[in-house]
PDB file of N, CA and C in Angstrom:
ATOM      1  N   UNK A   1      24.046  35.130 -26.725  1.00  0.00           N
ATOM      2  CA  UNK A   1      23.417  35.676 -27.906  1.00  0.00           C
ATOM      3  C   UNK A   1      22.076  36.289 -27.519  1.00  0.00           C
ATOM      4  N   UNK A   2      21.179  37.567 -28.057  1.00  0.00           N
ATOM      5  CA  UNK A   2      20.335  37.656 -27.995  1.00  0.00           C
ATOM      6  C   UNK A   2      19.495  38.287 -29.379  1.00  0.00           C
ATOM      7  N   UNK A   3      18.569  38.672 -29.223  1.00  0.00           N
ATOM      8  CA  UNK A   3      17.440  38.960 -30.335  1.00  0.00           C
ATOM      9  C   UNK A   3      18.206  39.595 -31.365  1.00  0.00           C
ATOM     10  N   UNK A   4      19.178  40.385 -30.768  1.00  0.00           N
ATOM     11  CA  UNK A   4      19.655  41.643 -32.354  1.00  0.00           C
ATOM     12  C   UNK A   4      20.757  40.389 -32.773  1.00  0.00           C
ATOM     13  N   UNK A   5      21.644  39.277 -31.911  1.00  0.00           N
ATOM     14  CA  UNK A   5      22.591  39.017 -33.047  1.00  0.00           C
ATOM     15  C   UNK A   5      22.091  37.637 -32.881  1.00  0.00           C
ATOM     16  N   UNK A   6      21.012  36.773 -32.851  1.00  0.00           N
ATOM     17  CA  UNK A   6      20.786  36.155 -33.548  1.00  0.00           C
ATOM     18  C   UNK A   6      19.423  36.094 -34.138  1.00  0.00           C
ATOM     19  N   UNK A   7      19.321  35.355 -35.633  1.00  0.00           N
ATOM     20  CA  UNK A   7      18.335  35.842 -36.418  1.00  0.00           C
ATOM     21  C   UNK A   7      16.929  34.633 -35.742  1.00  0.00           C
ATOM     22  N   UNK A   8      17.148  33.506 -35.390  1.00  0.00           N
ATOM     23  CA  UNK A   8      16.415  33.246 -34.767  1.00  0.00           C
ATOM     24  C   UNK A   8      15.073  33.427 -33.652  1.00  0.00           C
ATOM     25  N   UNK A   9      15.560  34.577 -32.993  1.00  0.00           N
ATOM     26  CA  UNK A   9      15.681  35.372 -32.107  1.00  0.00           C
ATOM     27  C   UNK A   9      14.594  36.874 -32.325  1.00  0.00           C
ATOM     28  N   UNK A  10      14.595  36.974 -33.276  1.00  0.00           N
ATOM     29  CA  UNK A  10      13.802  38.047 -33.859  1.00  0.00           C
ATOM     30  C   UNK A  10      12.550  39.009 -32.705  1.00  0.00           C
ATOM     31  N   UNK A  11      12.765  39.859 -33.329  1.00  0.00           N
ATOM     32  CA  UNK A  11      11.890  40.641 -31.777  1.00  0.00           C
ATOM     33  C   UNK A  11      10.558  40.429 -32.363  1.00  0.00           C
ATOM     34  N   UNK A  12      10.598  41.022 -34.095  1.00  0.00           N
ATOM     35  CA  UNK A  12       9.242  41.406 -34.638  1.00  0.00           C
ATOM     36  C   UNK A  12       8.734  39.742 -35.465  1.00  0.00           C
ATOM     37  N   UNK A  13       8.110  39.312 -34.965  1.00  0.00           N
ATOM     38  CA  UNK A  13       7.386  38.439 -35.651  1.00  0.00           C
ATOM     39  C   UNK A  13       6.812  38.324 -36.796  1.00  0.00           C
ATOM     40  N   UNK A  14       6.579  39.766 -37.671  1.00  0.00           N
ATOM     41  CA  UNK A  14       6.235  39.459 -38.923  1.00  0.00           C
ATOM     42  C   UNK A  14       7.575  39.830 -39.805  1.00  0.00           C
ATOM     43  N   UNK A  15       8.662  39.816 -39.524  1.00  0.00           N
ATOM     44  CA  UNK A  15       9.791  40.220 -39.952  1.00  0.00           C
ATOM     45  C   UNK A  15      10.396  38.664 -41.006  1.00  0.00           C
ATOM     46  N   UNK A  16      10.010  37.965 -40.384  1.00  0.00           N
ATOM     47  CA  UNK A  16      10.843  36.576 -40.174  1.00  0.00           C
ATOM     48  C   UNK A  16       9.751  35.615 -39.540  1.00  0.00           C
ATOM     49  N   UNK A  17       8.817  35.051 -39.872  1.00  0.00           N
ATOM     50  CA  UNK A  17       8.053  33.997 -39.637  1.00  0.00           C
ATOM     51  C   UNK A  17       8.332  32.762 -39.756  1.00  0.00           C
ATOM     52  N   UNK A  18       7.333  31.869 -38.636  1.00  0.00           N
ATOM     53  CA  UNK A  18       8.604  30.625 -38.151  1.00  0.00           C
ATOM     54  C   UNK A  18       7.649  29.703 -39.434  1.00  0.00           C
ATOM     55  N   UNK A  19       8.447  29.134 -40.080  1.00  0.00           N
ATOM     56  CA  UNK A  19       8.336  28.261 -41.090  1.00  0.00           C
ATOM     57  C   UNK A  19       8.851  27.128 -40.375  1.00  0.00           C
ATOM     58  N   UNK A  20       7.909  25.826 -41.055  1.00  0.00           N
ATOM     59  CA  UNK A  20       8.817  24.557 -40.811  1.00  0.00           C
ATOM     60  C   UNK A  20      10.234  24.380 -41.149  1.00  0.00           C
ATOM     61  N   UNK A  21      10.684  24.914 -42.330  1.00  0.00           N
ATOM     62  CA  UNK A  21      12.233  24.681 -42.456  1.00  0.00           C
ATOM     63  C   UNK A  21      13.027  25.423 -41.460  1.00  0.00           C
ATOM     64  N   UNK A  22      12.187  26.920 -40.768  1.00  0.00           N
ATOM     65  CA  UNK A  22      12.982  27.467 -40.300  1.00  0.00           C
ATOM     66  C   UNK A  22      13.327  27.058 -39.281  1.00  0.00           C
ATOM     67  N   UNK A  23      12.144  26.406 -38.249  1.00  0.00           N
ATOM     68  CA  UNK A  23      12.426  25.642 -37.140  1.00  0.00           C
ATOM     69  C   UNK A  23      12.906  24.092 -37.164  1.00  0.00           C
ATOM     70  N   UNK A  24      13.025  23.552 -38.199  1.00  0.00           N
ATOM     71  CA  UNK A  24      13.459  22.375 -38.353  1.00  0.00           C
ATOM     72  C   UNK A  24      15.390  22.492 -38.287  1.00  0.00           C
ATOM     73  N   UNK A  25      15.587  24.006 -39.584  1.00  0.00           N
ATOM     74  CA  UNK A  25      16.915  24.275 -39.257  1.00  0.00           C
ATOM     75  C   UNK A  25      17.534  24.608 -37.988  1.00  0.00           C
ATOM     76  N   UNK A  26      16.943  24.948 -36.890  1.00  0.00           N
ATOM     77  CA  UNK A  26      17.103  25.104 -35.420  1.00  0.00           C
ATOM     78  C   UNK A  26      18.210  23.403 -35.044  1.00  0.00           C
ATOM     79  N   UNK A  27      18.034  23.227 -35.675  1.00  0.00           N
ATOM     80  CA  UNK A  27      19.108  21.354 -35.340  1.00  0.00           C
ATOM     81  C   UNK A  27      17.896  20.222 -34.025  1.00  0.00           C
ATOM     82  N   UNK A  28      19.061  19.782 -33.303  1.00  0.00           N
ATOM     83  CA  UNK A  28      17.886  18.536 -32.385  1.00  0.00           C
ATOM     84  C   UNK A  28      17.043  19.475 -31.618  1.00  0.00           C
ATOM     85  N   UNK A  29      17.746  20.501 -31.229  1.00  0.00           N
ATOM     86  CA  UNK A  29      17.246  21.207 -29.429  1.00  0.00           C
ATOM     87  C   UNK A  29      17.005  22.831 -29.842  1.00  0.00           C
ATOM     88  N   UNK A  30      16.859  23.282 -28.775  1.00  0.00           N
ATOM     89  CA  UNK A  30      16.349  24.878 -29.233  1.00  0.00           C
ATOM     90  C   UNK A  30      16.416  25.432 -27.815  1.00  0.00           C
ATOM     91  N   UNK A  31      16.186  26.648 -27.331  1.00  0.00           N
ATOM     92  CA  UNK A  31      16.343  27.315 -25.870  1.00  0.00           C
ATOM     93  C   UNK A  31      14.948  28.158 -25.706  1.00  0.00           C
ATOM     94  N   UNK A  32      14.588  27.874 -24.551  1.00  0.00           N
ATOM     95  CA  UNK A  32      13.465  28.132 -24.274  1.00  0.00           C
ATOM     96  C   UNK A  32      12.699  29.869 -24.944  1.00  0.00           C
ATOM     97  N   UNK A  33      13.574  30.422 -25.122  1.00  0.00           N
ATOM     98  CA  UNK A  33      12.882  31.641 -25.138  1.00  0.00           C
ATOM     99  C   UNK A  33      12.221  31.516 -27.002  1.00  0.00           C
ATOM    100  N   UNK A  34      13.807  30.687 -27.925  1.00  0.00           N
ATOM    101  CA  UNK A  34      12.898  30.640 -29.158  1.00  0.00           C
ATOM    102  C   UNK A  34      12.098  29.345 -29.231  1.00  0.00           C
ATOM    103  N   UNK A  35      11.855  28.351 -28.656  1.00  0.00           N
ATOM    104  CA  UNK A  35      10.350  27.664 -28.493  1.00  0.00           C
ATOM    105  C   UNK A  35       9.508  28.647 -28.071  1.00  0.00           C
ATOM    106  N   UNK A  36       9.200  29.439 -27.264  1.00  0.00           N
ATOM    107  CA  UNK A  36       8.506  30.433 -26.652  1.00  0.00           C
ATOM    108  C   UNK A  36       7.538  31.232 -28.067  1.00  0.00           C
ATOM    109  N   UNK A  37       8.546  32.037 -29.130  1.00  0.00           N
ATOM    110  CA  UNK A  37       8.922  32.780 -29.784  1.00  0.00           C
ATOM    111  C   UNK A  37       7.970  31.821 -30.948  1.00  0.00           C
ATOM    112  N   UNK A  38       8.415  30.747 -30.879  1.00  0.00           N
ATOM    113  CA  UNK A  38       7.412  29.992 -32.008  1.00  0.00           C
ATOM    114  C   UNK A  38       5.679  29.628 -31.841  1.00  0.00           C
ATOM    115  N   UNK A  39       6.036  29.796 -30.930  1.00  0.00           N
ATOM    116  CA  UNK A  39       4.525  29.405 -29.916  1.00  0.00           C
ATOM    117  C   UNK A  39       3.678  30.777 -29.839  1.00  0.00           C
ATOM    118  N   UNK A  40       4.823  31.963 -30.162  1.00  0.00           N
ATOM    119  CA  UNK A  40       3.548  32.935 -29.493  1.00  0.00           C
ATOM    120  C   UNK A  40       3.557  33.546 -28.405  1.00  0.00           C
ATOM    121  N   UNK A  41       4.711  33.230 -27.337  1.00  0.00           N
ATOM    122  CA  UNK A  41       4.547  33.148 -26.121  1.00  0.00           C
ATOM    123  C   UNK A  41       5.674  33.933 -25.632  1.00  0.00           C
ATOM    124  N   UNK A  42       5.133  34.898 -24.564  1.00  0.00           N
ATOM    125  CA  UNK A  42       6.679  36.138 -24.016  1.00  0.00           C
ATOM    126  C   UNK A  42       7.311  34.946 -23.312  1.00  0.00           C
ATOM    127  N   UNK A  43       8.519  35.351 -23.143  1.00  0.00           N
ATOM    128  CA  UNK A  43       9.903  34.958 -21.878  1.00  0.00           C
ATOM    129  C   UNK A  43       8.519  34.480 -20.948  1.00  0.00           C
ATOM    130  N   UNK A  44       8.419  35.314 -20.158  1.00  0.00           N
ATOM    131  CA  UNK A  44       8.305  35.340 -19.116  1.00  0.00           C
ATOM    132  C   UNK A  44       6.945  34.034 -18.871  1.00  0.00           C
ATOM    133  N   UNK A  45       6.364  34.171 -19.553  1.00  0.00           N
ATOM    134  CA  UNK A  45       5.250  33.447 -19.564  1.00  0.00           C
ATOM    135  C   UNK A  45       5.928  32.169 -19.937  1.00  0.00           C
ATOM    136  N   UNK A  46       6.783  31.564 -20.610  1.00  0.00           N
ATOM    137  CA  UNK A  46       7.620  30.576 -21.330  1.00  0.00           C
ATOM    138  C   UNK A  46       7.839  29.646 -19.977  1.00  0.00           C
ATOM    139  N   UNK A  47       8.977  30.800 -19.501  1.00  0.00           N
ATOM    140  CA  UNK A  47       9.869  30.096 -17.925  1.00  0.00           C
ATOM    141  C   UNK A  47       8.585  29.677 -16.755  1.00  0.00           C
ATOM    142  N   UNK A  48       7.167  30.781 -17.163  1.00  0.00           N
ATOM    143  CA  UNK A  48       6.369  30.018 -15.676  1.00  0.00           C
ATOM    144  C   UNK A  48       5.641  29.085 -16.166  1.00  0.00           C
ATOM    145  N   UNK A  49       5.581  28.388 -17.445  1.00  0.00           N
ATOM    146  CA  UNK A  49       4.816  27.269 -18.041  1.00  0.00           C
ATOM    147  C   UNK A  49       5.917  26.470 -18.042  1.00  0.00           C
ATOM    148  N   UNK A  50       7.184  26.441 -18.233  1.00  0.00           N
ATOM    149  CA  UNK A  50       7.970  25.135 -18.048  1.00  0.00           C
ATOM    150  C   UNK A  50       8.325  24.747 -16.863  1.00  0.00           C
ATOM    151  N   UNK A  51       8.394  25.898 -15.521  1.00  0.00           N
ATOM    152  CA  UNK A  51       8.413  25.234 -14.219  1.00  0.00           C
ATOM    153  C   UNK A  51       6.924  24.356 -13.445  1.00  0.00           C
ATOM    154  N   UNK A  52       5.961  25.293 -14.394  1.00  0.00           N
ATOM    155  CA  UNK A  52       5.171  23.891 -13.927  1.00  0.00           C
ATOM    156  C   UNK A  52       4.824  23.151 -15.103  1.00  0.00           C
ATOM    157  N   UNK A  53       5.594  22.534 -15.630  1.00  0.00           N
ATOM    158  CA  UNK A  53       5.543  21.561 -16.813  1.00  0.00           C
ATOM    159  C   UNK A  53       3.793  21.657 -17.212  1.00  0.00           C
ATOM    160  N   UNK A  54       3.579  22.806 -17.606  1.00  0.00           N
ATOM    161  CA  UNK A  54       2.418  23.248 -18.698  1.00  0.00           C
ATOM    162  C   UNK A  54       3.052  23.997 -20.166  1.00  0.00           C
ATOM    163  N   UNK A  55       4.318  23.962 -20.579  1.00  0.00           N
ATOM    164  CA  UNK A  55       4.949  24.408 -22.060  1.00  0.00           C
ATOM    165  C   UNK A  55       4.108  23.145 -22.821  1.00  0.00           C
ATOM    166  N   UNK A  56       3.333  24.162 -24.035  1.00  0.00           N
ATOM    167  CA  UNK A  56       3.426  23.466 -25.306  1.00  0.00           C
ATOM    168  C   UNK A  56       4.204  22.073 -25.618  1.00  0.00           C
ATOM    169  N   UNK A  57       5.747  22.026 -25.557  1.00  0.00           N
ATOM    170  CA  UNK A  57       5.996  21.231 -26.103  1.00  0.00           C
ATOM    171  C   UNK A  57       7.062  20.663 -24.985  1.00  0.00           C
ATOM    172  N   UNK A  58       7.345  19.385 -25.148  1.00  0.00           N
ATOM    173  CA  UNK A  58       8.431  18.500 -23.929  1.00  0.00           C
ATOM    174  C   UNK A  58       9.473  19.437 -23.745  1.00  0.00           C
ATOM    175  N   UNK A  59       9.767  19.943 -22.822  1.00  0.00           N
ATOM    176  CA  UNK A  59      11.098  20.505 -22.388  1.00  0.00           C
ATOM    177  C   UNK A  59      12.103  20.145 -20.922  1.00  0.00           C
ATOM    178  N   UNK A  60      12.943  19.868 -21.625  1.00  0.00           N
ATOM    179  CA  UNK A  60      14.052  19.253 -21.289  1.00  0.00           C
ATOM    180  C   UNK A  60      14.816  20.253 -19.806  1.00  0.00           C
ATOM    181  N   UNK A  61      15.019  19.738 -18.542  1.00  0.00           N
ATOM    182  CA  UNK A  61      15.928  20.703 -17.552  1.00  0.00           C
ATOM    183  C   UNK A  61      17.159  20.488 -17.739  1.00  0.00           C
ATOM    184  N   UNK A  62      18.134  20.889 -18.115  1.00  0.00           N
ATOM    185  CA  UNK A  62      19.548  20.669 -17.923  1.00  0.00           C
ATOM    186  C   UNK A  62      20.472  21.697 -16.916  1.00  0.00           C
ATOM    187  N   UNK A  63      20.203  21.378 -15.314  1.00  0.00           N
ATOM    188  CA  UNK A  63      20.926  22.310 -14.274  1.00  0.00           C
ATOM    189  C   UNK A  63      19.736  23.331 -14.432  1.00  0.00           C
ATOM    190  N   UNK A  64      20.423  24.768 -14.795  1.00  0.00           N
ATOM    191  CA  UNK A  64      19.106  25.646 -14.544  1.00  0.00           C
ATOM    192  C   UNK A  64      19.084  26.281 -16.092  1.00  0.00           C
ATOM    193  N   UNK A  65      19.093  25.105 -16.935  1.00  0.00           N
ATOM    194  CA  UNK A  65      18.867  25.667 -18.420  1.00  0.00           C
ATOM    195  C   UNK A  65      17.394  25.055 -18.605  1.00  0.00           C
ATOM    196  N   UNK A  66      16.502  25.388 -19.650  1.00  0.00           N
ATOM    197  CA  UNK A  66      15.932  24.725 -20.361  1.00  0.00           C
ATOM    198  C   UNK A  66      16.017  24.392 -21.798  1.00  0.00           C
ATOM    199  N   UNK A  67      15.802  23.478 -22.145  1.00  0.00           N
ATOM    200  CA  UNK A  67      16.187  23.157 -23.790  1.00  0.00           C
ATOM    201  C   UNK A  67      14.501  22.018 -24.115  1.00  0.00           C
ATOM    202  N   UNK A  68      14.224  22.641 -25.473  1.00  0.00           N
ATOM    203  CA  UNK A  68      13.326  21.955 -26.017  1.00  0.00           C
ATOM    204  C   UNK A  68      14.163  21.628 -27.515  1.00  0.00           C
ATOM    205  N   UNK A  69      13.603  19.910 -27.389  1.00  0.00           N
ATOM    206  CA  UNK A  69      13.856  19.478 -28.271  1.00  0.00           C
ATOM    207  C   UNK A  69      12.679  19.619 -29.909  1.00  0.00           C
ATOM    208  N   UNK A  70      13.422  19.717 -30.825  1.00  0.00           N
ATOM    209  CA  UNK A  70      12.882  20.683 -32.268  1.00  0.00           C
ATOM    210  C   UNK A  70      11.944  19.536 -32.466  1.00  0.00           C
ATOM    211  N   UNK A  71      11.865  18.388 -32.464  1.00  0.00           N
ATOM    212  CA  UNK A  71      11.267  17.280 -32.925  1.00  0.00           C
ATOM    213  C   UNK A  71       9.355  17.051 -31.976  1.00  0.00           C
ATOM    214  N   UNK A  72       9.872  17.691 -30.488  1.00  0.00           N
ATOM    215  CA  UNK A  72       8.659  18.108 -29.769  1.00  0.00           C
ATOM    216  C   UNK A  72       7.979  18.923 -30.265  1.00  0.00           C
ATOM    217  N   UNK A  73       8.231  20.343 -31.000  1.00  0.00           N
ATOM    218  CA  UNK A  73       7.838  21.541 -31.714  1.00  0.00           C
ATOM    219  C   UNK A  73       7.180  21.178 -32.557  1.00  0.00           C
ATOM    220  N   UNK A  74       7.924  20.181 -33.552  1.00  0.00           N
ATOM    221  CA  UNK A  74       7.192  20.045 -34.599  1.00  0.00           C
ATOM    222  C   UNK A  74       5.988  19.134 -34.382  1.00  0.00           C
ATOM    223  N   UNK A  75       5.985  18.426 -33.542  1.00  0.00           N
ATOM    224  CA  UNK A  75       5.005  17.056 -33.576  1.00  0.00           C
ATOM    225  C   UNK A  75       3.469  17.859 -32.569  1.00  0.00           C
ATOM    226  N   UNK A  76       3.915  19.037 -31.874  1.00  0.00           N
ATOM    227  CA  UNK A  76       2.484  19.821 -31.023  1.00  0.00           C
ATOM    228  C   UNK A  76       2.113  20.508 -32.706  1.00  0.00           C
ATOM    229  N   UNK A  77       2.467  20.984 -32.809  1.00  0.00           N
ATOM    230  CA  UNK A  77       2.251  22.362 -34.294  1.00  0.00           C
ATOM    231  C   UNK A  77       1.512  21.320 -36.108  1.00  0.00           C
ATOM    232  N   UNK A  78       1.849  19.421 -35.179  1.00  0.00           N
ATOM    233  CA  UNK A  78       1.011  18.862 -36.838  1.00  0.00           C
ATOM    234  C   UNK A  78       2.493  18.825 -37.762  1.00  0.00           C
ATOM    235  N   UNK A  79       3.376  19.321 -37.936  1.00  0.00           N
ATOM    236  CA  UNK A  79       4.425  19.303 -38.897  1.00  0.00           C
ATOM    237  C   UNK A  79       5.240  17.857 -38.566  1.00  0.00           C
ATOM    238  N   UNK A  80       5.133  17.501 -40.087  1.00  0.00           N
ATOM    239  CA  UNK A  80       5.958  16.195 -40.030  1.00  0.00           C
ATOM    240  C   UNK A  80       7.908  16.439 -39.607  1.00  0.00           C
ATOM    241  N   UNK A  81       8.563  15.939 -38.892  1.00  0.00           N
ATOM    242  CA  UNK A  81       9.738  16.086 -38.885  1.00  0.00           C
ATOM    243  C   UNK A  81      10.991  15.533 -39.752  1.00  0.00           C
ATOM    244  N   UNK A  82      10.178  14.921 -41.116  1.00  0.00           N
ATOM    245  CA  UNK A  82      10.997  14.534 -42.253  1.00  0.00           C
ATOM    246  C   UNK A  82      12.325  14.029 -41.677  1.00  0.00           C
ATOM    247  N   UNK A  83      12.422  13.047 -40.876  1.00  0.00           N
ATOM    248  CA  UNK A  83      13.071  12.111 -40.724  1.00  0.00           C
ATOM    249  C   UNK A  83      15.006  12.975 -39.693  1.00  0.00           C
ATOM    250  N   UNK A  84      15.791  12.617 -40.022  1.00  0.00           N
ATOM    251  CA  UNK A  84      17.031  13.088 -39.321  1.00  0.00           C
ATOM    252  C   UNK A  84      16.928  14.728 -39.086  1.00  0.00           C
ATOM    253  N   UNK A  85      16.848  15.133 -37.678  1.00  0.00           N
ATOM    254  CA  UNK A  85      16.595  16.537 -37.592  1.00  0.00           C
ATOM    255  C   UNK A  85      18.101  17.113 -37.668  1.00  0.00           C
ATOM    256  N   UNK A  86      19.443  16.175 -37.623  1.00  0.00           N
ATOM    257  CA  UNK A  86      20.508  16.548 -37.359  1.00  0.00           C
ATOM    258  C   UNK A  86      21.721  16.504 -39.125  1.00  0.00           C
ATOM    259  N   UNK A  87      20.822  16.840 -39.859  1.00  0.00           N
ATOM    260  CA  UNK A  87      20.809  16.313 -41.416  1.00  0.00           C
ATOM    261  C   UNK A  87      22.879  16.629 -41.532  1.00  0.00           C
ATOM    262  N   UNK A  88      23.186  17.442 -40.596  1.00  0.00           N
ATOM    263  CA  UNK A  88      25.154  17.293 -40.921  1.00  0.00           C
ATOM    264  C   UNK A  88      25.722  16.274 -40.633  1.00  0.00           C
ATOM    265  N   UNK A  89      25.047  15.410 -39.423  1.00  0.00           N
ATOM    266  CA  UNK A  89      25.529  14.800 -38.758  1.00  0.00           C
ATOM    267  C   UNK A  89      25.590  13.176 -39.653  1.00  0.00           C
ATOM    268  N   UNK A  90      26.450  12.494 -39.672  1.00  0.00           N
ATOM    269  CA  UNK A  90      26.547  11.483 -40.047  1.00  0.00           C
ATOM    270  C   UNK A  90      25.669  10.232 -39.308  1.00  0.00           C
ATOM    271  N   UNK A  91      24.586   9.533 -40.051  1.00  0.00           N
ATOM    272  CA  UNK A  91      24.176   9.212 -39.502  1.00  0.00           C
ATOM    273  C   UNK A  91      24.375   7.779 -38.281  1.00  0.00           C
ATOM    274  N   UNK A  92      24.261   7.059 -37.118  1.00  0.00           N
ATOM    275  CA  UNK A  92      24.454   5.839 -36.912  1.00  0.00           C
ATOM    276  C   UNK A  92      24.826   4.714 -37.631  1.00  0.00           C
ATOM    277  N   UNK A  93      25.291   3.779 -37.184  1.00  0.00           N
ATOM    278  CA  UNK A  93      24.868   2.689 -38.358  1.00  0.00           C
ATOM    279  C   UNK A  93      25.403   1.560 -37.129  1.00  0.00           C
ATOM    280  N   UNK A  94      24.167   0.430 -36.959  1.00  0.00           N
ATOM    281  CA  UNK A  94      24.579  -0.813 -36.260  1.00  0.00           C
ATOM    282  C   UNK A  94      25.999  -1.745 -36.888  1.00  0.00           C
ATOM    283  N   UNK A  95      27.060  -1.628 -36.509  1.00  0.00           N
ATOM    284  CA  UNK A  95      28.242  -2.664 -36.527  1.00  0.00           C
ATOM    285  C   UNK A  95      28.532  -3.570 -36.504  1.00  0.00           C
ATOM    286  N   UNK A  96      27.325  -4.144 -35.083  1.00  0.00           N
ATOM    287  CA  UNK A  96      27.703  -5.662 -34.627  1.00  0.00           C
ATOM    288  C   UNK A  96      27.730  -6.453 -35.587  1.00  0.00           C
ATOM    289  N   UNK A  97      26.973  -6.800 -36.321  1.00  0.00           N
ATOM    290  CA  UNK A  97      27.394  -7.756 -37.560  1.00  0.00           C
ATOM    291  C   UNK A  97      29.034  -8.029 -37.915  1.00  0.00           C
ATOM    292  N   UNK A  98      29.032  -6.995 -38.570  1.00  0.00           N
ATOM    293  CA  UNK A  98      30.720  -6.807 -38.702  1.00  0.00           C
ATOM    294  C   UNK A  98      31.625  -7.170 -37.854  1.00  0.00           C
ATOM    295  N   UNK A  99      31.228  -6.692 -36.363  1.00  0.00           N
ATOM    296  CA  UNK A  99      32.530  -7.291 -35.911  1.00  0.00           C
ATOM    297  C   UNK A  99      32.085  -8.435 -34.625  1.00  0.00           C
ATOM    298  N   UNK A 100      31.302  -9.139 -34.963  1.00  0.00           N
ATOM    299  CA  UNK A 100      30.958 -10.276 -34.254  1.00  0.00           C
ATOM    300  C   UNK A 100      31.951 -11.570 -34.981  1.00  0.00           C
ATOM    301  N   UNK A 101      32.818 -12.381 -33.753  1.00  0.00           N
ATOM    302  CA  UNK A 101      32.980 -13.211 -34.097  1.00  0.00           C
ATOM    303  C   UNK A 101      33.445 -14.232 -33.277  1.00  0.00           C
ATOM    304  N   UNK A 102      33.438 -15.815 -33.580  1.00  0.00           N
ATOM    305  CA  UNK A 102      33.271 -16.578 -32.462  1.00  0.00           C
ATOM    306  C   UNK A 102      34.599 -16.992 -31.589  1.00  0.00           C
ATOM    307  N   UNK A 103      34.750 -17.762 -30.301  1.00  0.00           N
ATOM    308  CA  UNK A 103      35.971 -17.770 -30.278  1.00  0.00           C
ATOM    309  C   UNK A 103      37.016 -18.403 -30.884  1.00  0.00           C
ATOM    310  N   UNK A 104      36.671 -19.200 -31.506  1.00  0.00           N
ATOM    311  CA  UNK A 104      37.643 -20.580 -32.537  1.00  0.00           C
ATOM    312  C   UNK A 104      38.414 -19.218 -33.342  1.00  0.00           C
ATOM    313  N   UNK A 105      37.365 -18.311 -33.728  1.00  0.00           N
ATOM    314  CA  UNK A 105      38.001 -17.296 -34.686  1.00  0.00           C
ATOM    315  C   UNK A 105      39.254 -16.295 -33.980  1.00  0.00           C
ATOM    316  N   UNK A 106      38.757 -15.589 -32.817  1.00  0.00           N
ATOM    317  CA  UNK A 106      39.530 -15.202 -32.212  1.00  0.00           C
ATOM    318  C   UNK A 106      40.949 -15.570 -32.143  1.00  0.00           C
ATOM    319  N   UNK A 107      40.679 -16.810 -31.753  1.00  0.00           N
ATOM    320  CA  UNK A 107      42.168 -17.933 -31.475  1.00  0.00           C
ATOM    321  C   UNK A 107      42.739 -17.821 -32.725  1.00  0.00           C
ATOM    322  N   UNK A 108      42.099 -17.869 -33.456  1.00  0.00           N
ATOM    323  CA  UNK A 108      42.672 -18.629 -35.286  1.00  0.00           C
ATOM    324  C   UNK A 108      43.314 -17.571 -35.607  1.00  0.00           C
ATOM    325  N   UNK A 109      42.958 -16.426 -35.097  1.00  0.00           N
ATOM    326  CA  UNK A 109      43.734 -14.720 -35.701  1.00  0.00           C
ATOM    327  C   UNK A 109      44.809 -14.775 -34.992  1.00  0.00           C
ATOM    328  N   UNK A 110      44.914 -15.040 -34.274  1.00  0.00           N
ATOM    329  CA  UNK A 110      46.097 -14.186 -32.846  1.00  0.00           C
ATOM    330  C   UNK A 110      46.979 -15.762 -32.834  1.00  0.00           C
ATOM    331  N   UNK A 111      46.749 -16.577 -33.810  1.00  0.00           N
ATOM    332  CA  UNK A 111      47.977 -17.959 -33.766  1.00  0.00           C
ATOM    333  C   UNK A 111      47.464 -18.842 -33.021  1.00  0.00           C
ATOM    334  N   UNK A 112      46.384 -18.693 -32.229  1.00  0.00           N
ATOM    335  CA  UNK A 112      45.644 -19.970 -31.602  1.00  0.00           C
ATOM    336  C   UNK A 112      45.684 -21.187 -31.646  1.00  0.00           C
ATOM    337  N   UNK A 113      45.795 -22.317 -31.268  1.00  0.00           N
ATOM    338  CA  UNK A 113      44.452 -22.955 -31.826  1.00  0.00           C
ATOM    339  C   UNK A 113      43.740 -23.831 -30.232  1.00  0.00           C
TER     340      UNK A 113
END
């Protein structure tokens, strides 16, 4: 993807200004050039501040990608991250309770004793 087909991406900065919702809608992670893009900051200048880990905000190496996570963005910039950045996603939920049980029980299910 680049600048013309995605809207993220935007060349002109006053076209489309980065709002908290807008970068919050970005989901967990984001790609270096639009952290860059939110910051202010060309490509090029982006990639030589994250190889020497001087970027604005925590960014992540994956092989020879970079990915910044949206929750880093928001927390350099002062914006609260209003809780689940992944708001489709269903959230966790601890189990063990539920399916903890002792062995007498075990046995007692399966005909034990």
């Amino acid at each position: 993807m680049n600048a013309t087909t995605d809207p993220n991406l935007s060349t002109d900065h006053r076209e489309s200004p980065w709002t908290a919702d807008r970068i919050r809608a970005l989901g967990a992670v984001t790609n270096l050039p639009t952290a860059a893009q939110i910051f202010g900051l060309g490509r090029s200048l982006a990639y030589d501040l994250a190889r020497t880990d001087d970027f604005p905000a925590p960014v992540i190496r994956a092989g020879t990608r970079y990915r910044v996570p949206v929750a880093g963005i928001l927390a350099v910039l002062g914006i609260p991250s209003s809780g689940d950045l992944t708001t489709s996603a269903t959230r966790s939920v601890d189990h063990h309770d539920g399916i903890r049980t002792t062995a007498v029980d075990d046995h007692a299910t399966q005909g034990e004793s």
